[in-house]
N, C-alpha and C. Protein backbone atom coordinates (compact mmCIF):
# COMPACT_ATOMS: atom_id res chain seq x y z
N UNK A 1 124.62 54.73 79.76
CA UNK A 1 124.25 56.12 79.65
C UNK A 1 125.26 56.97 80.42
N UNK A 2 125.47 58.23 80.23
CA UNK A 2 126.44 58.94 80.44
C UNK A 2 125.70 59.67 81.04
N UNK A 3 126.56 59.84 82.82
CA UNK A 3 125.76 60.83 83.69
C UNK A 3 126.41 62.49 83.30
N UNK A 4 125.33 63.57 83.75
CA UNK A 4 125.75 64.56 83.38
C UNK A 4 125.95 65.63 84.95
N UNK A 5 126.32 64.89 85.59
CA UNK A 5 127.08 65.39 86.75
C UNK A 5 127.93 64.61 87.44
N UNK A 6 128.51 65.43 88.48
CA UNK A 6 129.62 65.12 88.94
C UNK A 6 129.54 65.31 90.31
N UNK A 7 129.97 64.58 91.30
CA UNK A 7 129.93 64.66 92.91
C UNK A 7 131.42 64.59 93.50
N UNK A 8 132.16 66.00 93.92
CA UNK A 8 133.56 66.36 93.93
C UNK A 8 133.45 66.11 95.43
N UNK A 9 134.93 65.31 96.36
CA UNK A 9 135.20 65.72 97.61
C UNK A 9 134.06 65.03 98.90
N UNK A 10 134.01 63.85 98.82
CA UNK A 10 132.86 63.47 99.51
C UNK A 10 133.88 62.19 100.81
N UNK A 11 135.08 62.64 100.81
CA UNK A 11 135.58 62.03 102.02
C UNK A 11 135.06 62.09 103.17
N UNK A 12 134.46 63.03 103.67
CA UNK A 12 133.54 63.10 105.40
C UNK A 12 132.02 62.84 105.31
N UNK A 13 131.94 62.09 103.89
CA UNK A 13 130.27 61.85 104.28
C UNK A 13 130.57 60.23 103.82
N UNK A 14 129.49 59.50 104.79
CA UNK A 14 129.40 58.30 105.29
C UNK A 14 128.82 57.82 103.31
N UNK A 15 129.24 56.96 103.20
CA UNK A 15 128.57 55.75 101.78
C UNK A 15 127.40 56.35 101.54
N UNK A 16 126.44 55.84 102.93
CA UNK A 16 124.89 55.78 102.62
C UNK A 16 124.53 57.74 102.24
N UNK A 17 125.44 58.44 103.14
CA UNK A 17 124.95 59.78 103.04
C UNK A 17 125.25 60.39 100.98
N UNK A 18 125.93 59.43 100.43
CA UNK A 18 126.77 59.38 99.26
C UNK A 18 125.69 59.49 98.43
N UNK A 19 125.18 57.93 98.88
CA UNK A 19 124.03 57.59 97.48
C UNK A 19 122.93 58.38 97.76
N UNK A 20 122.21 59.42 98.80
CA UNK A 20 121.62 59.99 98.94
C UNK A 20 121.25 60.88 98.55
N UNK A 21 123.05 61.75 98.24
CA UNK A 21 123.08 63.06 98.02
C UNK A 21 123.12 62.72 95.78
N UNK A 22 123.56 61.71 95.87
CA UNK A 22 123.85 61.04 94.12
C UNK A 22 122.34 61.01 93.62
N UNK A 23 121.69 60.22 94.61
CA UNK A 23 120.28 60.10 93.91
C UNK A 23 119.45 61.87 93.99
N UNK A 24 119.58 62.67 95.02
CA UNK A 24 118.74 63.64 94.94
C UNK A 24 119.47 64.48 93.94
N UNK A 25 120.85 64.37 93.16
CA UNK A 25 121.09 65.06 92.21
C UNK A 25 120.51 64.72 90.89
N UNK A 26 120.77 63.76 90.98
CA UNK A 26 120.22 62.84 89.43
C UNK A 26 118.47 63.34 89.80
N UNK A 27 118.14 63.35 90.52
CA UNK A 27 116.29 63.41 90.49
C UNK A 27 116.26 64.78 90.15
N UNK A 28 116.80 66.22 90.78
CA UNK A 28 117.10 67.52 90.58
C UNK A 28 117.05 67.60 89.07
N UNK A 29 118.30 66.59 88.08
CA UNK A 29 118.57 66.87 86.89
C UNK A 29 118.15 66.18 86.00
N UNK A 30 117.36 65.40 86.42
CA UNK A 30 116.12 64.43 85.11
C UNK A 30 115.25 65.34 84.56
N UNK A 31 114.58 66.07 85.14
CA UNK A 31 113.33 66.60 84.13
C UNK A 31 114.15 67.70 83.33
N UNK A 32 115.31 67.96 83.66
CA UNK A 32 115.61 68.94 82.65
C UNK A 32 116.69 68.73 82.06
N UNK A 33 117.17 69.56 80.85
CA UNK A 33 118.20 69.51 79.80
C UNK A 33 119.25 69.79 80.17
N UNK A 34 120.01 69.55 81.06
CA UNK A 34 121.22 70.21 81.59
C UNK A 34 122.09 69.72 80.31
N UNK A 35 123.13 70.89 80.08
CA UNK A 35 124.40 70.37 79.71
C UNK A 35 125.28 69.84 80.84
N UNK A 36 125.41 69.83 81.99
CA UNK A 36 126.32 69.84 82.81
C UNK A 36 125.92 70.19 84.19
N UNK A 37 125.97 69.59 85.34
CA UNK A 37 125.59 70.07 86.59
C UNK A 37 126.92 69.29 87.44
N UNK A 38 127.41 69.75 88.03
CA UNK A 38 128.54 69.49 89.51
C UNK A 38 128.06 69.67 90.67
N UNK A 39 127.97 69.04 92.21
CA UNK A 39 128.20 69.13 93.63
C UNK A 39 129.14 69.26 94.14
N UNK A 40 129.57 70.21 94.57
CA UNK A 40 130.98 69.49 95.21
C UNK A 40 130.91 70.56 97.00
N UNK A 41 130.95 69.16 97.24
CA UNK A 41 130.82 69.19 99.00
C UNK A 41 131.96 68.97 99.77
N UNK A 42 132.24 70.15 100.34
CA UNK A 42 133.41 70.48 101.34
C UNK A 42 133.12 70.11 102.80
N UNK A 43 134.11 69.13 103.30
CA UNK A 43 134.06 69.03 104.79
C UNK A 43 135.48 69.37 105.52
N UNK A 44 135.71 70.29 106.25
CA UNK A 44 137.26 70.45 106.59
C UNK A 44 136.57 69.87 108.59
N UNK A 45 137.86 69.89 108.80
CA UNK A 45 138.17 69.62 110.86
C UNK A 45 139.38 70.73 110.87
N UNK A 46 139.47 71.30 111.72
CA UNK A 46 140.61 72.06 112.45
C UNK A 46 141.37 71.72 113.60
N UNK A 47 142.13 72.33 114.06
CA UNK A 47 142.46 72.25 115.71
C UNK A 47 143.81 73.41 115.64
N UNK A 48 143.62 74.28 116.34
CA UNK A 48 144.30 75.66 116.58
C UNK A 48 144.87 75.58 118.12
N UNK A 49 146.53 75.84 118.07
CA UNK A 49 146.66 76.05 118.97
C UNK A 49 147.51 77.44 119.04
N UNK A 50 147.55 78.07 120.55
CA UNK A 50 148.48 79.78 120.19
C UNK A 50 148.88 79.75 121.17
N UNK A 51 150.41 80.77 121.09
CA UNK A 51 151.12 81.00 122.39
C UNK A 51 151.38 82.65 122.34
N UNK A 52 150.48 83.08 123.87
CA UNK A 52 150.64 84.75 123.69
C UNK A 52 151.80 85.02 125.11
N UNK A 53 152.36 85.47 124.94
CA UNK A 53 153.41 85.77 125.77
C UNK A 53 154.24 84.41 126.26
N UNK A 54 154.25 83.51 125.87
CA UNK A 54 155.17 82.60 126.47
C UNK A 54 154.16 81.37 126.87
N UNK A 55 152.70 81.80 126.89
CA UNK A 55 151.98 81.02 127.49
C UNK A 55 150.91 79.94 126.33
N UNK A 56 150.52 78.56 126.43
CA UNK A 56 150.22 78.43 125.60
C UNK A 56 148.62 78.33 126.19
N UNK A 57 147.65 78.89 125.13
CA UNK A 57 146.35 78.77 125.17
C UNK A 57 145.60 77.33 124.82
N UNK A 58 145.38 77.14 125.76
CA UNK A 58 143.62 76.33 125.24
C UNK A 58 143.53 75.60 123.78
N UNK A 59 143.55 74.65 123.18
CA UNK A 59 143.34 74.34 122.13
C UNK A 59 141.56 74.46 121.75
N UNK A 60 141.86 75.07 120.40
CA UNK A 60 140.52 75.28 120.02
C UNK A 60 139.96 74.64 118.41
N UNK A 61 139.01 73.86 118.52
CA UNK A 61 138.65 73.20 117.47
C UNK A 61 137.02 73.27 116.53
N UNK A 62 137.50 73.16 115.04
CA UNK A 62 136.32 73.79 114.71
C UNK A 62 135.99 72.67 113.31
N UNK A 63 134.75 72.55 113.12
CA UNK A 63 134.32 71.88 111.72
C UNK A 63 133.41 72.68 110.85
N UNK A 64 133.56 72.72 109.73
CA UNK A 64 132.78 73.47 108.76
C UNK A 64 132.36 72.34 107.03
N UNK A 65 131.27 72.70 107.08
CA UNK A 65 130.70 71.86 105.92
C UNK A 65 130.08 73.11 104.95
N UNK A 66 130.41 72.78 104.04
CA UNK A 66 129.56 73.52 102.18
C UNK A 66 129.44 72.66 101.68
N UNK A 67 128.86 73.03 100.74
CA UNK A 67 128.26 72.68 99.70
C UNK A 67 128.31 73.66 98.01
N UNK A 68 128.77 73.56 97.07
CA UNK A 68 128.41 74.10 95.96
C UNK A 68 127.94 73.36 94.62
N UNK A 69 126.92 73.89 93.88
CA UNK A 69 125.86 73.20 92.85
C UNK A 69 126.51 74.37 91.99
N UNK A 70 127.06 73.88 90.41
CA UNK A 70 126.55 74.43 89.36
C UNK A 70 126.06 73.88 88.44
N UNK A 71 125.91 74.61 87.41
CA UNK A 71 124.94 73.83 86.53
C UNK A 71 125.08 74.64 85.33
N UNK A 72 124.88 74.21 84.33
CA UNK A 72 125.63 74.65 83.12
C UNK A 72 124.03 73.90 81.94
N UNK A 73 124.05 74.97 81.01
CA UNK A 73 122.79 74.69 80.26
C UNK A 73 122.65 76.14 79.01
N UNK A 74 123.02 75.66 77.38
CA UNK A 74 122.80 76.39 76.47
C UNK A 74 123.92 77.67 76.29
N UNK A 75 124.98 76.91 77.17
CA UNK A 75 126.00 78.06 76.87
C UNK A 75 126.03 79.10 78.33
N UNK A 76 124.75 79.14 79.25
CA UNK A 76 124.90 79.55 80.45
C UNK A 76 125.37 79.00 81.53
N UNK A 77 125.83 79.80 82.68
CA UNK A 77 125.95 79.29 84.05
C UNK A 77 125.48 79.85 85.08
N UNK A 78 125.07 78.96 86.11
CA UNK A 78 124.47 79.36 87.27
C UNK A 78 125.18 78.07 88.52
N UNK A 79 125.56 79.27 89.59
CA UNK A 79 125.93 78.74 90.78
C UNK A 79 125.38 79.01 91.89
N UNK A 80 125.50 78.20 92.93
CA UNK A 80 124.58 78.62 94.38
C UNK A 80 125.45 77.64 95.25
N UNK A 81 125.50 78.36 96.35
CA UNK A 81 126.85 77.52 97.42
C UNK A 81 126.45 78.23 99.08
N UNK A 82 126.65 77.28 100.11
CA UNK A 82 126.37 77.16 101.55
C UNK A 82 127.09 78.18 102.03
């Protein structure tokens, strides 16, 4: 059977967090007719460093996670994102 979604970008989530997020999509998109539904979950890491006058500052570090769902059905679209 041919799944009708797709799970984009899942390098910073652990296996088990994988099949988790796979199964609560597929359960989301069983009772209904989708033509098409996508996840695609963003994890970035940073690390910033700056020099103001000659001097260098403090390194500063940051992580950010999203998420975006669309879903596609009868020729329409609908999106919703973190």
């Amino acid at each position: 059977m041919h799944e009708r979604f797709i799970i984009h970008e899942m390098k910073f989530i652990t296996p088990e967090r994988q099949k988790e997020l796979k199964a609560l999509l597929k359960k989301i998109t069983q009772p209904h007719t989708l033509d098409f539904c996508s996840l695609r979950v963003v994890a970035t890491e940073s690390e910033n460093f700056e020099v103001e006058e000659g001097i260098t500052t403090p390194p500063s570090f940051s992580d950010d996670l999203g998420a975006m769902l669309t879903v596609h059905k009868n020729g329409a679209s609908a999106f919703s994102a973190t």
